[in-house]
C-alpha atoms as a PDB file:
ATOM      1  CA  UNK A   1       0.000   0.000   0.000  1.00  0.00           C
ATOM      2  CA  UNK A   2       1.056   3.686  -0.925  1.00  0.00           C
ATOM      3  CA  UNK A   3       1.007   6.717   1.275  1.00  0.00           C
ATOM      4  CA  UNK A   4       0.651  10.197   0.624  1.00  0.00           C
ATOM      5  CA  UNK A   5       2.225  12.875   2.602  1.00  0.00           C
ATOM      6  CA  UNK A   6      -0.611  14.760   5.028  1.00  0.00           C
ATOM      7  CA  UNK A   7      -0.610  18.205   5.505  1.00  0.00           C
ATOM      8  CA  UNK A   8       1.522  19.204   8.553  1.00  0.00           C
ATOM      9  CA  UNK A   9       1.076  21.407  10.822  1.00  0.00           C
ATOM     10  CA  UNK A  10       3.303  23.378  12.769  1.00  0.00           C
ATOM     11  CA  UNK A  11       3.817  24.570  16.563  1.00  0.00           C
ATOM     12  CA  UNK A  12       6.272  27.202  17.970  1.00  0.00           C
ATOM     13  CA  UNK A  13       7.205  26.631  21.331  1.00  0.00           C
ATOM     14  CA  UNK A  14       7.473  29.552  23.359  1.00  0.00           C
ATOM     15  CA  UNK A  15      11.164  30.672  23.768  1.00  0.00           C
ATOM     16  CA  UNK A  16      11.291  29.882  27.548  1.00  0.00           C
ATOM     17  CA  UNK A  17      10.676  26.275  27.352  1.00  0.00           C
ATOM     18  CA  UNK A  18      13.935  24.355  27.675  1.00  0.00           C
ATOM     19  CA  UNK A  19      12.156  20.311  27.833  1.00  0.00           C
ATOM     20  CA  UNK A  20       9.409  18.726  26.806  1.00  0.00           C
ATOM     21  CA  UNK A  21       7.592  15.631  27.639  1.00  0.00           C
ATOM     22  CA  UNK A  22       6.228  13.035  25.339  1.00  0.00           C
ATOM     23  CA  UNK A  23       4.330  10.212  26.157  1.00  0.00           C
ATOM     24  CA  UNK A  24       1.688   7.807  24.118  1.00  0.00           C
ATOM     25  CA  UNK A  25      -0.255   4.427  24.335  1.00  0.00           C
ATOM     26  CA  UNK A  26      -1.187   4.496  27.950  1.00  0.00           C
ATOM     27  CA  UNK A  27      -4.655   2.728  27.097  1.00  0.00           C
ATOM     28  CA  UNK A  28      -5.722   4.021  30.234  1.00  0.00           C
ATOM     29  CA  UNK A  29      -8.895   2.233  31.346  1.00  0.00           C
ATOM     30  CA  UNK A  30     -10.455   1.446  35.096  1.00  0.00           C
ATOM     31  CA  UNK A  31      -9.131  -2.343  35.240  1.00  0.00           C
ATOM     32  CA  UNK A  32      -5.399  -1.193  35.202  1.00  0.00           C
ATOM     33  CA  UNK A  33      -5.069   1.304  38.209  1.00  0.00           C
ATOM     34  CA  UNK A  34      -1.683   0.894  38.394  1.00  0.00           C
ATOM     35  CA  UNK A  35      -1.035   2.599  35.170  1.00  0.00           C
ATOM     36  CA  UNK A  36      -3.543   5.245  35.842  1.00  0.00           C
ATOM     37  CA  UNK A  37      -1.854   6.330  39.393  1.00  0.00           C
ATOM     38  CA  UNK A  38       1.650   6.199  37.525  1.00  0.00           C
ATOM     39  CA  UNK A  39       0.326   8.842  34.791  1.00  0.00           C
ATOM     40  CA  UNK A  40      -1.542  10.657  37.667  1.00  0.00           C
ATOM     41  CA  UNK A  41       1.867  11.355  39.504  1.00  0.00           C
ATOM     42  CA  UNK A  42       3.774  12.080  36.098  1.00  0.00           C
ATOM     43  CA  UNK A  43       0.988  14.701  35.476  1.00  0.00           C
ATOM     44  CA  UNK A  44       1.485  16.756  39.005  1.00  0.00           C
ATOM     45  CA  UNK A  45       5.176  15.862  38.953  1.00  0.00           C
ATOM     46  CA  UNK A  46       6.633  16.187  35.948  1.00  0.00           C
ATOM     47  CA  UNK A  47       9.252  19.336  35.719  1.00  0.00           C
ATOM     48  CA  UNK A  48       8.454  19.816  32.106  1.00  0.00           C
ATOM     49  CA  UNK A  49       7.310  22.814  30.440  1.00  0.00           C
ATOM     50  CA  UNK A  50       5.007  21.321  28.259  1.00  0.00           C
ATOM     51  CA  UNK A  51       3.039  17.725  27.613  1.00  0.00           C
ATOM     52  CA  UNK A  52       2.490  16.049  24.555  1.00  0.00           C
ATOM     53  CA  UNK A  53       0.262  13.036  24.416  1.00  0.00           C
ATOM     54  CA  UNK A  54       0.679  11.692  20.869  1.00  0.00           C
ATOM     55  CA  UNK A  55      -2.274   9.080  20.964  1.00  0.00           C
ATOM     56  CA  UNK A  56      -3.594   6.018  22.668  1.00  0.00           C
ATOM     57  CA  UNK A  57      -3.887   7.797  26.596  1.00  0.00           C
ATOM     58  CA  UNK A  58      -7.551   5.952  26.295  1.00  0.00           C
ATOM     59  CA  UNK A  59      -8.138   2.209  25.637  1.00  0.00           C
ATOM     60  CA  UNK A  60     -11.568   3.409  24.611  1.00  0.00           C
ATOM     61  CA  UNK A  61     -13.371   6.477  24.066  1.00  0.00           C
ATOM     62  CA  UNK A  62     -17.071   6.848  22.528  1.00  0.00           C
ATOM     63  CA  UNK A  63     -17.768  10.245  23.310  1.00  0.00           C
ATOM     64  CA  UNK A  64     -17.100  13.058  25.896  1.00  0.00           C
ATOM     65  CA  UNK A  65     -20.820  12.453  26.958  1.00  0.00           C
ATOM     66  CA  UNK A  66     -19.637   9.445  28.819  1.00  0.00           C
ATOM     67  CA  UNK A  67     -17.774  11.893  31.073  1.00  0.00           C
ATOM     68  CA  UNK A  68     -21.341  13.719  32.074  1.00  0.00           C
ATOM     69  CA  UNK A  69     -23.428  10.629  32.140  1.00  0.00           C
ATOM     70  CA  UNK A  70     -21.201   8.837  34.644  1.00  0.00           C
ATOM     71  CA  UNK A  71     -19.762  12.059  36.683  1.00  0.00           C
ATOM     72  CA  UNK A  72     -17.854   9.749  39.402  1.00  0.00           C
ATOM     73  CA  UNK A  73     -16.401   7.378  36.665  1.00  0.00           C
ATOM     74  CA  UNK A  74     -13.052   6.742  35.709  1.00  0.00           C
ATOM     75  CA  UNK A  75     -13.201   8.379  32.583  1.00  0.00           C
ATOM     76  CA  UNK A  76     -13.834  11.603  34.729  1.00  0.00           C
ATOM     77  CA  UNK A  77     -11.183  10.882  37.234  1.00  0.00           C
ATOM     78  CA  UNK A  78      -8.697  11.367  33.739  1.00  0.00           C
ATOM     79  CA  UNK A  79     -10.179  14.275  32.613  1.00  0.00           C
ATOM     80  CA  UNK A  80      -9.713  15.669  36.252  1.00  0.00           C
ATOM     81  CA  UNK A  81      -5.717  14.710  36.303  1.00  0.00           C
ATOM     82  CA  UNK A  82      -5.767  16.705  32.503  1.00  0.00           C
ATOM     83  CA  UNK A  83      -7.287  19.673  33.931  1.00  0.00           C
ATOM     84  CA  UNK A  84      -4.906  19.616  36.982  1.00  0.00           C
ATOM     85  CA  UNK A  85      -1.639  19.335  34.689  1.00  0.00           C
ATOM     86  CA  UNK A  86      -3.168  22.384  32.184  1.00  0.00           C
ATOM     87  CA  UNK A  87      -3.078  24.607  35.110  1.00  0.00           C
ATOM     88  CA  UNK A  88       0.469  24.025  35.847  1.00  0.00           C
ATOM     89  CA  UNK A  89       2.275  23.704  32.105  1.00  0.00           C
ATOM     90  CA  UNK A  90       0.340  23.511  28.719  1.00  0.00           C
ATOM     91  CA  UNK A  91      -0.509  20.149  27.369  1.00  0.00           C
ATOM     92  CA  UNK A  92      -1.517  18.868  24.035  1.00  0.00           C
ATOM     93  CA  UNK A  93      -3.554  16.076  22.874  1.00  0.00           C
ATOM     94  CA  UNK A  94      -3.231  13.798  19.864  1.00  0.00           C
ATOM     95  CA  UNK A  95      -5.389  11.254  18.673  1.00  0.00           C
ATOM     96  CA  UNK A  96      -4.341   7.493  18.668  1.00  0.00           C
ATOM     97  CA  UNK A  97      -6.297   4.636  17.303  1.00  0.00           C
ATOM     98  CA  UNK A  98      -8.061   4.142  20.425  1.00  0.00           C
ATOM     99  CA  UNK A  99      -9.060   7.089  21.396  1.00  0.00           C
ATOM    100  CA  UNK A 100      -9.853   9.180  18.271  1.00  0.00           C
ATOM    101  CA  UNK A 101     -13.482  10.325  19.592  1.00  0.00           C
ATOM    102  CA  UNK A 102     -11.983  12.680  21.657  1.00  0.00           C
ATOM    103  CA  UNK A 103     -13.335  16.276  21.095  1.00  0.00           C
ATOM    104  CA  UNK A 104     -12.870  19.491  21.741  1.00  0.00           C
ATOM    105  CA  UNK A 105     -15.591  19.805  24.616  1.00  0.00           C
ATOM    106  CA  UNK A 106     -13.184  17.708  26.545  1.00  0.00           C
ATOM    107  CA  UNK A 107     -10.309  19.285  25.782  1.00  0.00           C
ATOM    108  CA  UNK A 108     -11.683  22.395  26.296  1.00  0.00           C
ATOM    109  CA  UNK A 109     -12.685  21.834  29.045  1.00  0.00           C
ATOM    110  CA  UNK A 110      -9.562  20.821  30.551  1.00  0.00           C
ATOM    111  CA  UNK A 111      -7.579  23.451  28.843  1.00  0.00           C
ATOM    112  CA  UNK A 112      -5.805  20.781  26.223  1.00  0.00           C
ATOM    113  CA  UNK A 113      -4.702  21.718  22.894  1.00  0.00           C
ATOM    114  CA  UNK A 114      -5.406  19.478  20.051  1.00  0.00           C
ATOM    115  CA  UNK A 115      -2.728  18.329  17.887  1.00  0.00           C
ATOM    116  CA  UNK A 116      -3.159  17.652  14.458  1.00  0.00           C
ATOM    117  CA  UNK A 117      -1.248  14.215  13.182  1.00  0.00           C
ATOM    118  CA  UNK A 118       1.133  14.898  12.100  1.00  0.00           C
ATOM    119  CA  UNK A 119       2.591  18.058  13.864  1.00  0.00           C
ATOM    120  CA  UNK A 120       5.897  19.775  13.812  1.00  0.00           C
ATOM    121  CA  UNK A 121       7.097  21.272  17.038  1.00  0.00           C
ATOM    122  CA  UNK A 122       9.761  24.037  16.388  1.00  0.00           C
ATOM    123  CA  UNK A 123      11.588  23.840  19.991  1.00  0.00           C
ATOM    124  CA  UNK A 124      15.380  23.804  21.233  1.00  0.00           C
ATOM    125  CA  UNK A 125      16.245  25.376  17.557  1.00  0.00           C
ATOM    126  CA  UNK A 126      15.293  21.750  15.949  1.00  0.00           C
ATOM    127  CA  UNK A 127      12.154  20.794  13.978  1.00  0.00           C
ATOM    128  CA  UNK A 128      10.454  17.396  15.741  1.00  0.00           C
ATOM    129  CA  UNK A 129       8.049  15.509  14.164  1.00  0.00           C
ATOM    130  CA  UNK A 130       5.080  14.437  15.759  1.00  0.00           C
ATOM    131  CA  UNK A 131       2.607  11.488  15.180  1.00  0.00           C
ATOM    132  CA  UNK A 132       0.861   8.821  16.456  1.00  0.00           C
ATOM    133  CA  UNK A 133       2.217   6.627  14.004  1.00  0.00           C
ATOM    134  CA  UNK A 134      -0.798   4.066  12.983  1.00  0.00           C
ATOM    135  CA  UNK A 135      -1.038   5.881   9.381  1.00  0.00           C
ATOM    136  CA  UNK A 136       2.547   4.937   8.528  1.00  0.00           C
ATOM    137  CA  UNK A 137       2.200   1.001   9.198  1.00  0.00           C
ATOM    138  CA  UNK A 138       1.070   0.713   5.411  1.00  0.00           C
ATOM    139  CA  UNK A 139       1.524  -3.330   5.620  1.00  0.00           C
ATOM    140  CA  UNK A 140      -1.442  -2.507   8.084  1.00  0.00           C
ATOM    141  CA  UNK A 141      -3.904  -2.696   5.106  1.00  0.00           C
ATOM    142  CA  UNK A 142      -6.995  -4.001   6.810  1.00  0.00           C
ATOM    143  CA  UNK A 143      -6.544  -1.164   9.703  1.00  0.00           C
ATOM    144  CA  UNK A 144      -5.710   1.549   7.500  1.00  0.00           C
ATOM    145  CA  UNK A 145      -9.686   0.957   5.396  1.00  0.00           C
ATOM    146  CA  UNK A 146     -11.317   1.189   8.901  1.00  0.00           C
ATOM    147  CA  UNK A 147      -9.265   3.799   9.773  1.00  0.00           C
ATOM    148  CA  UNK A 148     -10.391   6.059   6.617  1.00  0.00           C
ATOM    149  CA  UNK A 149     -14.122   5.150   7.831  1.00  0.00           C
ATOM    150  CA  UNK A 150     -13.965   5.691  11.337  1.00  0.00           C
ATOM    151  CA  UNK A 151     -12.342   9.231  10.842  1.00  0.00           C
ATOM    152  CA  UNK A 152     -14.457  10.636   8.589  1.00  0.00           C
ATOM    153  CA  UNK A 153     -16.784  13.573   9.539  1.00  0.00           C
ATOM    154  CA  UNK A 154     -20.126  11.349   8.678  1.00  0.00           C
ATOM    155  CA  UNK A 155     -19.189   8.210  10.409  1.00  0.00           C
ATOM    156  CA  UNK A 156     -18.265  10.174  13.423  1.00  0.00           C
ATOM    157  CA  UNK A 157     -21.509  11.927  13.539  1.00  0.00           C
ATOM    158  CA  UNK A 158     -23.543   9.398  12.808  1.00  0.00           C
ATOM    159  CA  UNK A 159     -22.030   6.752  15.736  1.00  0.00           C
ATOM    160  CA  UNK A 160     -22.372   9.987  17.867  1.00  0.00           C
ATOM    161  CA  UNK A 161     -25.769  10.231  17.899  1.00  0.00           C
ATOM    162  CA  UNK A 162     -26.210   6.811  18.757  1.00  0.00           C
ATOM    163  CA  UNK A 163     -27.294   6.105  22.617  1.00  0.00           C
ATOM    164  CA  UNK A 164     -24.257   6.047  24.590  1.00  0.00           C
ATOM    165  CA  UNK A 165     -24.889   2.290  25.769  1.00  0.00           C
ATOM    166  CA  UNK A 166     -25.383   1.360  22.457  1.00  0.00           C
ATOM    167  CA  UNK A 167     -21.605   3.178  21.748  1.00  0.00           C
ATOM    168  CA  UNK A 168     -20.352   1.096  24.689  1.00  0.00           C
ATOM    169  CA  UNK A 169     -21.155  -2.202  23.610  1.00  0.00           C
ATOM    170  CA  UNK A 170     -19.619  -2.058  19.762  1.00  0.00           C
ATOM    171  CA  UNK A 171     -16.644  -0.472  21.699  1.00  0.00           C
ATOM    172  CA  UNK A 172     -16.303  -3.562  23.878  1.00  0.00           C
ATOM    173  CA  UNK A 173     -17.478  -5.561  20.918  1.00  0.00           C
ATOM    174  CA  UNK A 174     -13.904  -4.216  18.844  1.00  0.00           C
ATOM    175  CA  UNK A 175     -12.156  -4.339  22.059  1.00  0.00           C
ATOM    176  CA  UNK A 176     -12.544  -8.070  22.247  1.00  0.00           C
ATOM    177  CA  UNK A 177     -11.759  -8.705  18.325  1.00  0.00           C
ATOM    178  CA  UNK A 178      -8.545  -6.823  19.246  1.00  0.00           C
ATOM    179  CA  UNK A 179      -7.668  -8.781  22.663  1.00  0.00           C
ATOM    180  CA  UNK A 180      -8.527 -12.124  20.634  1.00  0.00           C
ATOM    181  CA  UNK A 181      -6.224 -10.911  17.393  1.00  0.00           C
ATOM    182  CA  UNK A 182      -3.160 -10.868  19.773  1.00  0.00           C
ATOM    183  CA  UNK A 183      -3.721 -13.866  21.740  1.00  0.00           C
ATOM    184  CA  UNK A 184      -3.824 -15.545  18.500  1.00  0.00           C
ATOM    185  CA  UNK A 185      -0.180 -14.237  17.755  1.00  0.00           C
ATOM    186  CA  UNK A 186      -0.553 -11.929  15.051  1.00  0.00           C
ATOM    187  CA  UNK A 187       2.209  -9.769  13.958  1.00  0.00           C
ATOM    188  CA  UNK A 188       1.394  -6.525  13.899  1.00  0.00           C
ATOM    189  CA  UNK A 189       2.797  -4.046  10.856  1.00  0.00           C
ATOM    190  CA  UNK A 190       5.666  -1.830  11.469  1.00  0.00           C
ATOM    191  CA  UNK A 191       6.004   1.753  10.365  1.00  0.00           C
ATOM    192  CA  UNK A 192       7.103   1.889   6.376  1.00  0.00           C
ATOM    193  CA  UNK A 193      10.821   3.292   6.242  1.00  0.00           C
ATOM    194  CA  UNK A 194       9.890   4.700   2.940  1.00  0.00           C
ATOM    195  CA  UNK A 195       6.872   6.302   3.962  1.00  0.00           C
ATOM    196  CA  UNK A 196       8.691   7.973   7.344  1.00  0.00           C
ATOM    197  CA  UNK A 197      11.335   9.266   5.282  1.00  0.00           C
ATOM    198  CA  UNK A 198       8.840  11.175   2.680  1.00  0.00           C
ATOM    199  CA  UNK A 199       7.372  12.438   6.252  1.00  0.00           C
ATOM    200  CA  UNK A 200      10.552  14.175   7.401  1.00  0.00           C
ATOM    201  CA  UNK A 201      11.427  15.235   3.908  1.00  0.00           C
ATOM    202  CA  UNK A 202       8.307  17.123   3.393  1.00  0.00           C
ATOM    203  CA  UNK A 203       8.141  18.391   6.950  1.00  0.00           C
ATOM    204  CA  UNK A 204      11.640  19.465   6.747  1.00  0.00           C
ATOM    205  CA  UNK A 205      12.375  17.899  10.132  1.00  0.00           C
ATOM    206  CA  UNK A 206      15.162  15.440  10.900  1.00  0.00           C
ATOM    207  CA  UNK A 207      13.865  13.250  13.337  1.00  0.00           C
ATOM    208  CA  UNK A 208      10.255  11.583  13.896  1.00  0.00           C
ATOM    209  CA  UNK A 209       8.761  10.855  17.757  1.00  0.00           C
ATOM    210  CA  UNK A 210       5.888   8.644  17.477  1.00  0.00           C
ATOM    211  CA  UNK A 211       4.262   5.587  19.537  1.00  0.00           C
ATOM    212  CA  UNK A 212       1.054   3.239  18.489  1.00  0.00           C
ATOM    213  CA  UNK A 213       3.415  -0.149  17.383  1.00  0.00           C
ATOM    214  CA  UNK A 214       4.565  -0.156  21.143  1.00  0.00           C
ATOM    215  CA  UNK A 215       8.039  -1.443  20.011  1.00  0.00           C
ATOM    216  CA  UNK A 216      10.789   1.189  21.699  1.00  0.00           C
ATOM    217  CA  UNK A 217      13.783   1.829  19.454  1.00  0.00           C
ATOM    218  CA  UNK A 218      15.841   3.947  17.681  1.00  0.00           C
ATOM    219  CA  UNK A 219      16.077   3.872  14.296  1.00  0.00           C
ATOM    220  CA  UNK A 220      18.564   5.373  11.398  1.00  0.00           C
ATOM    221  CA  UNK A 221      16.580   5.997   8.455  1.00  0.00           C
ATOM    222  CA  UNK A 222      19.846   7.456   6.421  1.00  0.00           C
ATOM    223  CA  UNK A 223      20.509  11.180   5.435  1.00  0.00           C
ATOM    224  CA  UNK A 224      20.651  11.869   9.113  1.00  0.00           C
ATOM    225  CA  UNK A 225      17.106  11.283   9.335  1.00  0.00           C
ATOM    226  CA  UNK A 226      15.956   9.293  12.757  1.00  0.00           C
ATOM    227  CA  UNK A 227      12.483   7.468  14.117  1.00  0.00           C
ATOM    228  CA  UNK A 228      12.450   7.028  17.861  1.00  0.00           C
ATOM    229  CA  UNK A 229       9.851   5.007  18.989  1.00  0.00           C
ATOM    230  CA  UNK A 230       7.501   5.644  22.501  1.00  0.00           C
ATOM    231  CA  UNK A 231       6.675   2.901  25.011  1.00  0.00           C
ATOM    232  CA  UNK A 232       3.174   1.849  25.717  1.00  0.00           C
ATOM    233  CA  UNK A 233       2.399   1.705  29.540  1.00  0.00           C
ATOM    234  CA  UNK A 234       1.167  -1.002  31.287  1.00  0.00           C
ATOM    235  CA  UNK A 235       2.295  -1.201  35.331  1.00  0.00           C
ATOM    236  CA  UNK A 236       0.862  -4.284  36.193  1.00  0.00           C
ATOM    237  CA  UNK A 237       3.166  -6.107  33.610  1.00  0.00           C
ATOM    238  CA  UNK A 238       6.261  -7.722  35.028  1.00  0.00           C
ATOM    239  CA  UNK A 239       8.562  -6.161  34.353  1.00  0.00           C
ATOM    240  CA  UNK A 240       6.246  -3.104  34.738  1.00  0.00           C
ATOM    241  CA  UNK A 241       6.515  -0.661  31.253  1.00  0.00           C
ATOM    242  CA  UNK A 242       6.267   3.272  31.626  1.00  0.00           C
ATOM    243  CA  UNK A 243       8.442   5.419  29.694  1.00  0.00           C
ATOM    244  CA  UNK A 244       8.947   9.539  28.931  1.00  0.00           C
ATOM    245  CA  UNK A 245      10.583  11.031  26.159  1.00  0.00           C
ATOM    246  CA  UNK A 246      12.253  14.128  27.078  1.00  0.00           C
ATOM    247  CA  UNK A 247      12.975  16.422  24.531  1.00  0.00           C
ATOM    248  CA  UNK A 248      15.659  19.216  25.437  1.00  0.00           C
ATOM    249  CA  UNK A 249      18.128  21.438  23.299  1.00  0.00           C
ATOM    250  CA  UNK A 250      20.672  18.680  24.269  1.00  0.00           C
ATOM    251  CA  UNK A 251      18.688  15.623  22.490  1.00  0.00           C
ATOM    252  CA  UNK A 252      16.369  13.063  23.618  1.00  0.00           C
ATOM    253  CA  UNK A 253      16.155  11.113  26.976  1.00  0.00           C
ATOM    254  CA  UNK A 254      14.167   8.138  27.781  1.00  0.00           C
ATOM    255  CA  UNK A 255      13.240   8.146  31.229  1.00  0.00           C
ATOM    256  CA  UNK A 256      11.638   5.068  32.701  1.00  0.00           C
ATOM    257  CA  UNK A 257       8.339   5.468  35.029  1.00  0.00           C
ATOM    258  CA  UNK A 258       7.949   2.471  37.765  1.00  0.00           C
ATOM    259  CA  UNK A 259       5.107   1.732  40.391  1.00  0.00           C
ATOM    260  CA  UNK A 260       6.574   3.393  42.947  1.00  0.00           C
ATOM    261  CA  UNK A 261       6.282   6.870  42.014  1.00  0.00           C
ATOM    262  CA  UNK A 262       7.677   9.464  39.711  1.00  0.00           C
ATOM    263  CA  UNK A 263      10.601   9.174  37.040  1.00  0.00           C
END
């Protein structure tokens, strides 16, 4: 399968910010606390000046109604930690596969910018580039049709406006497709070297920071061009996984989150 470049978009970062924090594929949900209290404490704690969630901080989302209809629920307890962190540094949101339903009256709300996918952030005198990463595994074929559905205007609206326990059960309906695709040891599709490099080259940016194929590397993509790849979360897992990505005018730092508190 072929890709075409997307439009990107571009953010300045304000000249006072010296690092940045980026994070992806938490797949935050009620029946992994663990994870949840370990983003909760990166969120007050981190020293960062800024936040960027590139995808996947939801296992599921089907609507920012769910957050009024169930007030006391855990996806209210994340918007809550959100809102907390805007007040102290600004922090941006960018859909993942998971969690594409996310709108703005959430993010609003909690004071969250929206990223586009893919995004450049001008910071530390470097262009990074910024995506969740699913629309670059083109071996992904299958994914990449629903994808096109499922993120179009009409589809969106239209599963909307469906009752919201109607919206829970296809979620959990997917959800279990999913958990019985990797117990039945598929191989998932890496991101296209080819396609990442026509990325950079159009975005004029030498190195790519994306998450979604939860495989945590480095990789050389020649002409000085570079993919680093974020960790998915999961706390409970032994070993547990939690990882930052600190980006600073020195480079990049992976910084490792465990159960017993902050960084």
């Amino acid at each position: 399968m072929t890709s075409t470049v997307p439009p990107v978009a571009e953010l300045l970062a304000p000249s006072h910010w010296r690092t940045v924090d980026c994070i992806s594929d938490l797949h935050l949900q009620a029946s992994e606390p663990a994870t949840f209290e370990a983003w909760q404490r990166f969120m007050a704690e981190t020293p960062a000046d800024a936040i960027f969630i590139l995808g996947d901080l939801f296992e599921v989302w089907v609507g920012d109604d769910a957050v009024d209809a169930e007030p006391a629920g855990f996806d209210a307890a994340c918007v809550q930690v959100m809102r907390d962190a805007a007040l102290r540094r600004p922090v941006f949101f960018m859909h993942g596969n998971r969690d594409f339903l996310v709108g703005h009256s959430c993010l609003d709300a909690c004071g969250v910018g929206l990223l586009d996918d893919p995004t450049v952030l001008q910071f530390a005198g470097q262009r990074w580039l910024l995506s969740h990463g699913d629309a670059l595994c083109l071996d992904d074929v299958d994914y990449l049709k629903f994808r096109a559905v499922v993120r179009s205007p009409q589809w969106q609206r239209e599963f909307l406006a469906k009752p919201l326990a109607e919206r829970q059960q296809i979620a959990r309906s997917i959800r279990s497709q999913s958990e019985d695709r990797k117990r039945s040891g598929a191989v998932y599709a890496d991101v296209d070297t080819a396609a990442a490099r026509a990325w950079l080259q159009a975005a004029q940016a030498p190195v790519l920071v994306h998450g979604h194929t939860h495989r945590p590397a480095e990789h050389d993509l020649g002409d000085s061009l570079q993919r680093w790849v974020l960790s998915d979360w999961d706390l409970a897992a032994t070993p547990p996984r939690g990882e930052v990505l600190r980006l600073s005018a020195s480079g990049m730092q992976r910084l490792a989150v465990d159960g017993s508190g902050y960084l």
